[in-house]
Protein backbone atom coordinates (compact mmCIF):
# COMPACT_ATOMS: atom_id res chain seq x y z
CA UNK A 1 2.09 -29.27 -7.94
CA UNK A 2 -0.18 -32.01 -8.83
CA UNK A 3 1.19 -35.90 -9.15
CA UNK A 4 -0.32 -38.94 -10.74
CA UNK A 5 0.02 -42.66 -12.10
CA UNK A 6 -3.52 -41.15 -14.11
CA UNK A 7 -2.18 -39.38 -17.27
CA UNK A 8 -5.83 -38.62 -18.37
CA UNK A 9 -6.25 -36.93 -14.99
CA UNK A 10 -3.14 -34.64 -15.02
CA UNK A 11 -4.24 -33.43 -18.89
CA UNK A 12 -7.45 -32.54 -17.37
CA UNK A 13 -6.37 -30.47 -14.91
CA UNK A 14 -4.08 -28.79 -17.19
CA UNK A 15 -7.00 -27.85 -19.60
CA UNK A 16 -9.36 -26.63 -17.65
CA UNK A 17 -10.35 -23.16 -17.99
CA UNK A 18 -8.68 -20.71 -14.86
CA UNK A 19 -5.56 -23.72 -13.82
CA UNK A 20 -2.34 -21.40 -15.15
CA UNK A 21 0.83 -23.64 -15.44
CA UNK A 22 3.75 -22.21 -16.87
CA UNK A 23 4.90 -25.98 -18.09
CA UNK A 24 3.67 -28.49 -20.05
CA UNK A 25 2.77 -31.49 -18.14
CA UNK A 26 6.01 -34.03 -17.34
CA UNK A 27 6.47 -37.15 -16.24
CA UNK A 28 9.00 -39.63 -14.41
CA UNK A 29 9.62 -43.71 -13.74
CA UNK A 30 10.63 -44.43 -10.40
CA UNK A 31 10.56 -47.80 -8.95
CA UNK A 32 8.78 -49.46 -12.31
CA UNK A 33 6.33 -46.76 -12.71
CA UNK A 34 5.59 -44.13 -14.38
CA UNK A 35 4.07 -40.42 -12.50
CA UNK A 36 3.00 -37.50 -14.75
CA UNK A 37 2.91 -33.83 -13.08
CA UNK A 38 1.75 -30.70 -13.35
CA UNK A 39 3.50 -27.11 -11.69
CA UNK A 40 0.10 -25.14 -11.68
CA UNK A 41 -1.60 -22.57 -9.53
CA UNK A 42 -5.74 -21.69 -10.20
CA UNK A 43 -6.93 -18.36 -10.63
CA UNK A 44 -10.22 -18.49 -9.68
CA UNK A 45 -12.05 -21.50 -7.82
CA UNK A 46 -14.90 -22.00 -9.60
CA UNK A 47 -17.60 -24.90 -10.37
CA UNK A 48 -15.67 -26.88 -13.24
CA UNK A 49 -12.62 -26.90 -10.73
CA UNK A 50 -14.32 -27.86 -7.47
CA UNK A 51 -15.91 -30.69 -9.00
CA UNK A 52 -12.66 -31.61 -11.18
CA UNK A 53 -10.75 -32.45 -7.01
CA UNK A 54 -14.37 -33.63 -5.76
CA UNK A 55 -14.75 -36.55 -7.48
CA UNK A 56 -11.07 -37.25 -7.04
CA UNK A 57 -11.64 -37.06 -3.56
CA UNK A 58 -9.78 -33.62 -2.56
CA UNK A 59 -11.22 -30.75 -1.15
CA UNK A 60 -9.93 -27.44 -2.18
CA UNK A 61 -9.50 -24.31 -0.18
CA UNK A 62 -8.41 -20.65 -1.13
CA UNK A 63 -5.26 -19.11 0.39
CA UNK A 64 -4.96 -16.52 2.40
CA UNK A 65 -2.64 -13.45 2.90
CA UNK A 66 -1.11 -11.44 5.28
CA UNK A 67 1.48 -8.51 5.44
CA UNK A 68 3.25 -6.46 7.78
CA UNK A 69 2.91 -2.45 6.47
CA UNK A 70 4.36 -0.91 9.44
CA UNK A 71 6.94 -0.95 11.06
CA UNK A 72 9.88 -1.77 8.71
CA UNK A 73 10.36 -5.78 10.57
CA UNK A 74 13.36 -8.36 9.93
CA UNK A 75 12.98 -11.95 9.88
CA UNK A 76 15.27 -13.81 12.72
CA UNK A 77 14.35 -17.88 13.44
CA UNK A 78 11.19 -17.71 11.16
CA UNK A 79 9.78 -14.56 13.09
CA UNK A 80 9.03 -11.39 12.42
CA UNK A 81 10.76 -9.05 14.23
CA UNK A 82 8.99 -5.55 15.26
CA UNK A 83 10.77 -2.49 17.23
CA UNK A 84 8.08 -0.88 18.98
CA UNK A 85 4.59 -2.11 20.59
CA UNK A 86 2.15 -1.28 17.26
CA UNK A 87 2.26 -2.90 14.27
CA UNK A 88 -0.15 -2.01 10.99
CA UNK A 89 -0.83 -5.13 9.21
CA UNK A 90 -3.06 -6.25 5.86
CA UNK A 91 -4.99 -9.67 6.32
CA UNK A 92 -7.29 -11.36 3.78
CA UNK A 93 -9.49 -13.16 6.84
CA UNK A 94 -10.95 -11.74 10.02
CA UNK A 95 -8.58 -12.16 13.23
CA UNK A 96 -10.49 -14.32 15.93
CA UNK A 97 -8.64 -13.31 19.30
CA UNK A 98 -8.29 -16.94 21.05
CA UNK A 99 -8.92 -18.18 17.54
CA UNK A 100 -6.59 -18.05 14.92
CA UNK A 101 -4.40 -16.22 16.82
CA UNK A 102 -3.23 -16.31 20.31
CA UNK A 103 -4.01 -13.13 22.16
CA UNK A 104 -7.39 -11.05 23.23
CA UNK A 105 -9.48 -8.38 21.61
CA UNK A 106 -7.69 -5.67 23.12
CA UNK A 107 -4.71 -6.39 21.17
CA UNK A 108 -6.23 -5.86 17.85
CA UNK A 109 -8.19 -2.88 16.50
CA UNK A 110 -9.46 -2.32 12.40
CA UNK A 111 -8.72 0.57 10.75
CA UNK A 112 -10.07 0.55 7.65
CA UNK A 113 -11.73 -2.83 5.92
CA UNK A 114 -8.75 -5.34 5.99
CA UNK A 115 -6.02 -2.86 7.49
CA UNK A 116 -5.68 -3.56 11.39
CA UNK A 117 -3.57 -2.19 14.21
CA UNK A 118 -1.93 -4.91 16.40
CA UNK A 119 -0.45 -3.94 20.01
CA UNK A 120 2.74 -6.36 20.64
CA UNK A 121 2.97 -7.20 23.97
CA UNK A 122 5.71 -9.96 23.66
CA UNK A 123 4.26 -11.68 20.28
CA UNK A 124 1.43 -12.23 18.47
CA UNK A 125 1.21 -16.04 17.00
CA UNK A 126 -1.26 -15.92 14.15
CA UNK A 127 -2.39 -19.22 12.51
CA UNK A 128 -5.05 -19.71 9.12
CA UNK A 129 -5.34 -22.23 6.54
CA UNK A 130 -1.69 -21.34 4.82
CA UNK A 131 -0.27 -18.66 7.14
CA UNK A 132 1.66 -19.27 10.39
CA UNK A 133 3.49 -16.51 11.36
CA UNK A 134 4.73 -15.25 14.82
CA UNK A 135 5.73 -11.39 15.44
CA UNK A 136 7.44 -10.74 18.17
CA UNK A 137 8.62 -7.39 19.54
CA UNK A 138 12.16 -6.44 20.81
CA UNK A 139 13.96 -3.38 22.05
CA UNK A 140 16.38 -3.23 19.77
CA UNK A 141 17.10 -4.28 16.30
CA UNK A 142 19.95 -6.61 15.75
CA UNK A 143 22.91 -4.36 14.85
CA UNK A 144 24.35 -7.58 12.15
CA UNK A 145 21.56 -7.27 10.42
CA UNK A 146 21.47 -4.72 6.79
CA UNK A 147 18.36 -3.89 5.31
CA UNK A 148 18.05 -2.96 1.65
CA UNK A 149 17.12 0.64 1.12
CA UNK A 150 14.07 1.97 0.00
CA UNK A 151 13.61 2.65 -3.86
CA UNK A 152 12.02 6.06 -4.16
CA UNK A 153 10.23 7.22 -6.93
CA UNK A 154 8.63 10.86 -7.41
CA UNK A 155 5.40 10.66 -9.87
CA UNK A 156 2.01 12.64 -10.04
CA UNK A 157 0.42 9.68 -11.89
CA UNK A 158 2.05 6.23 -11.20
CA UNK A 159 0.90 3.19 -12.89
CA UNK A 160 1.07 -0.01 -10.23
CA UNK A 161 3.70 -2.44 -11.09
CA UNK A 162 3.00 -6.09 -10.39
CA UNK A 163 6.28 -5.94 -8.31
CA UNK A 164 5.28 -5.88 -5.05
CA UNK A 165 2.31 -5.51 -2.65
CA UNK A 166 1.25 -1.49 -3.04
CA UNK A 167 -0.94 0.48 -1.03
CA UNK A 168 -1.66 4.25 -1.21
CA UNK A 169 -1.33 6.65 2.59
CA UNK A 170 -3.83 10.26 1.69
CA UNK A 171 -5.85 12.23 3.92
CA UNK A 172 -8.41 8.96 3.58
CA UNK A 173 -5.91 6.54 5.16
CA UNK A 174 -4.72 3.56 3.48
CA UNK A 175 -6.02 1.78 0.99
CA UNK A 176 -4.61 -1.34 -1.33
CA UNK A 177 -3.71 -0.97 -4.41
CA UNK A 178 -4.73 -3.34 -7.61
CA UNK A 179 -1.25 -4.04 -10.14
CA UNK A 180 -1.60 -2.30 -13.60
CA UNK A 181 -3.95 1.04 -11.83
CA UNK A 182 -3.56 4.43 -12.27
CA UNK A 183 -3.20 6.69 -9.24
CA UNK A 184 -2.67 10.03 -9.07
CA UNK A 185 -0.90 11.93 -6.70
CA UNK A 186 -1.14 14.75 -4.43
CA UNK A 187 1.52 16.46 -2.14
CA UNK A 188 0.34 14.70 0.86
CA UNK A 189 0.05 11.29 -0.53
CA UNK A 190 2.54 8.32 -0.89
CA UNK A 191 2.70 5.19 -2.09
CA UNK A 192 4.47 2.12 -0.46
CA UNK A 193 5.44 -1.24 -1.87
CA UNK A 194 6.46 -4.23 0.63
CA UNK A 195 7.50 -7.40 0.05
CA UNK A 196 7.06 -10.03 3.02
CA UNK A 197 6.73 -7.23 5.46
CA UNK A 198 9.82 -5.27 4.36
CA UNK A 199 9.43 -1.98 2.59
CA UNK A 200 10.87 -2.02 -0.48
CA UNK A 201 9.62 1.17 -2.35
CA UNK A 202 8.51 4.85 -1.68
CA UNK A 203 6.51 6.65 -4.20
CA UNK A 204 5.77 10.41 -3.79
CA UNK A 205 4.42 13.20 -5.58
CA UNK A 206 6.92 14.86 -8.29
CA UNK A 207 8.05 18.21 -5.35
CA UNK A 208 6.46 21.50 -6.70
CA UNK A 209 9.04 24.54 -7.17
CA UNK A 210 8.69 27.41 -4.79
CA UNK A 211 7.37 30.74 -6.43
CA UNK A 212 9.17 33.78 -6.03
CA UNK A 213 5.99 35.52 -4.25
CA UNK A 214 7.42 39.23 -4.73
CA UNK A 215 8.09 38.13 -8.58
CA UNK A 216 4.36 36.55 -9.08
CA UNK A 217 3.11 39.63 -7.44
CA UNK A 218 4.81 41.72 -9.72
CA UNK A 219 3.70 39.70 -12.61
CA UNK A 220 0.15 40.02 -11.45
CA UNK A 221 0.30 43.78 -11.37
CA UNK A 222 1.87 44.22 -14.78
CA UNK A 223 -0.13 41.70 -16.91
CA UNK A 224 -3.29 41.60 -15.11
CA UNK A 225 -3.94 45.56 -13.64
CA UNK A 226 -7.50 45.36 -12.87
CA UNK A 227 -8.15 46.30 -9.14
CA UNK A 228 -11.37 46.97 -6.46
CA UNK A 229 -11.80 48.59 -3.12
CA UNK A 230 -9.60 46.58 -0.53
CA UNK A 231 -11.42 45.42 2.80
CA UNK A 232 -9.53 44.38 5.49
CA UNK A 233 -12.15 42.41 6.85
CA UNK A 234 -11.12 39.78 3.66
CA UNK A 235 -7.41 38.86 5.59
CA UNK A 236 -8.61 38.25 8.92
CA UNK A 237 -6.73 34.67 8.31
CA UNK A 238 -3.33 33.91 9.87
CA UNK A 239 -1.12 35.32 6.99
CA UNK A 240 2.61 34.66 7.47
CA UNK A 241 4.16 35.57 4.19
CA UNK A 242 6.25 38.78 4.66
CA UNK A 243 6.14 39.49 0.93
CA UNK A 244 1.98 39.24 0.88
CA UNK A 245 2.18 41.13 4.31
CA UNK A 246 3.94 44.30 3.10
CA UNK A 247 1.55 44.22 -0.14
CA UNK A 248 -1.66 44.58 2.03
CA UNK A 249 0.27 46.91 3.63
CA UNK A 250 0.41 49.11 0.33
CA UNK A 251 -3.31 47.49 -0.31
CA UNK A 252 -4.69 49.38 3.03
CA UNK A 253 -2.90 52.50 2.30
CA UNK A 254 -3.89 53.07 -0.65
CA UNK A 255 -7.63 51.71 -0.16
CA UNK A 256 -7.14 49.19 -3.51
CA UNK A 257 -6.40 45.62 -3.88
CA UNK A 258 -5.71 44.20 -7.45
CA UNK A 259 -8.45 41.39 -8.24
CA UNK A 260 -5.91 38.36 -9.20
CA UNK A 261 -3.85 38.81 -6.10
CA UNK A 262 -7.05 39.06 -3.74
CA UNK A 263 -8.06 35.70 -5.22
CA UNK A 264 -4.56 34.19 -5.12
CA UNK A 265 -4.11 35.02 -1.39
CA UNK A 266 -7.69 34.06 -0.74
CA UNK A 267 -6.85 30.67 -2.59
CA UNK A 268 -3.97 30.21 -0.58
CA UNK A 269 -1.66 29.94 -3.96
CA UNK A 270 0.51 32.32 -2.59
């Protein structure tokens, strides 16, 4: 929020280009005289706004952020509290061990980009420009407190609501996600939305429906009857089915294996 006795300055700040206010400006007496203000935040800090709190003698600085992904963590006397000694975290701004925070090097490791890996001792007191926040570990979760489940959502292509603060877990590890994307989902993969530390969302992959293997066989066979010589030697893999089992069975006696199936079973689909 911005206050001044300077009307012309407040309308200036509310016109320029990337300030986003919500209200028009207001203004209040007090004491004789009269303030005019301005609820705003900035989008971007670029030249016409630098110079627009130089020359009135502030000096601006971006915000940072900072989240807790994992574990699940309550709050308790302004700090976040962990069960366990690892804790997966998002930060916008390097962590300086002895720095801006209030342990050594051997207590943080990077994962990927701005994902890191903090060991929890006791706590971890981490200060920078607009964050100051302490995690602290402890053996046991206070039993009064109740924690809001999960929403869970099942989707093969979910569009990222500006809700909360996404990011996607796949076979490539974590990575954040931008509101208003498209992401598309595999089996494996799952989405996760927090909100100051807490998990507040799930997102999976819509669950596929198990084939009747002796039934797609069948179908196979009927529809789809072309065949070639069968070679053991193609099956040395660790095949567990029973159903695809007893049909190689047949396959081997009979010296023939029908084309779709080999591929299927080669493919893994069945």
């Amino acid at each position: 929020m911005g206050i001044s006795e300077n009307r012309e300055a407040i309308q200036e700040l509310a016109d320029l280009e990337y300030v986003v206010s919500e209200k028009e400006p207001f203004s209040f007496n007090t004491e004789n005289r009269v303030f005019y203000g301005l609820q705003f935040s900035i989008k971007q800090a670029e030249f016409s706004i630098l110079h627009f709190f130089q020359k009135h003698d502030y000096q601006m600085e971006t915000s940072e952020e900072f989240s807790i992904l994992w574990p699940p963590v309550y709050t308790k006397d302004s700090r976040f509290i962990c069960d366990g000694d690892t804790t997966y975290v998002h930060s916008s701004f390097a962590l300086i061990p002895h720095g801006n925070m209030n342990v050594d090097n051997t207590f943080v490791g990077e994962i990927s980009g701005d994902i890191l890996k903090l060991h929890i001792n006791n706590e971890v007191i981490i200060h920078e420009k607009n964050i100051d926040i302490c995690i602290q570990r402890e053996g046991e979760l206070g039993k009064e407190i109740v924690l809001e489940e999960p929403a869970t959502t099942y989707s093969d292509r979910y569009v990222v609501p500006n809700q909360y603060d996404y990011f996607l877990f796949d076979k490539n590890g974590c990575t954040r996600l931008v509101p208003e994307s498209t992401v598309y989902l595999s089996e494996s993969d799952r989405i996760i939305g927090y909100k100051n530390g807490h998990i507040k969302a799930f997102v999976y992959a819509c669950p596929k429906e198990k084939i009747d293997t002796r039934q797609f066989i069948d179908d196979i066979l009927r529809y789809h009857p072309q065949s070639e010589l069968f070679d053991p030697d193609d099956f040395m893999d660790n095949i567990t089915d029973e159903t695809v089992l007893a049909y190689l069975e047949n396959c081997y006696r009979s010296g023939r294996i029908n084309t779709v199936v080999k591929r299927y079973i080669k493919e893994e689909q069945i």
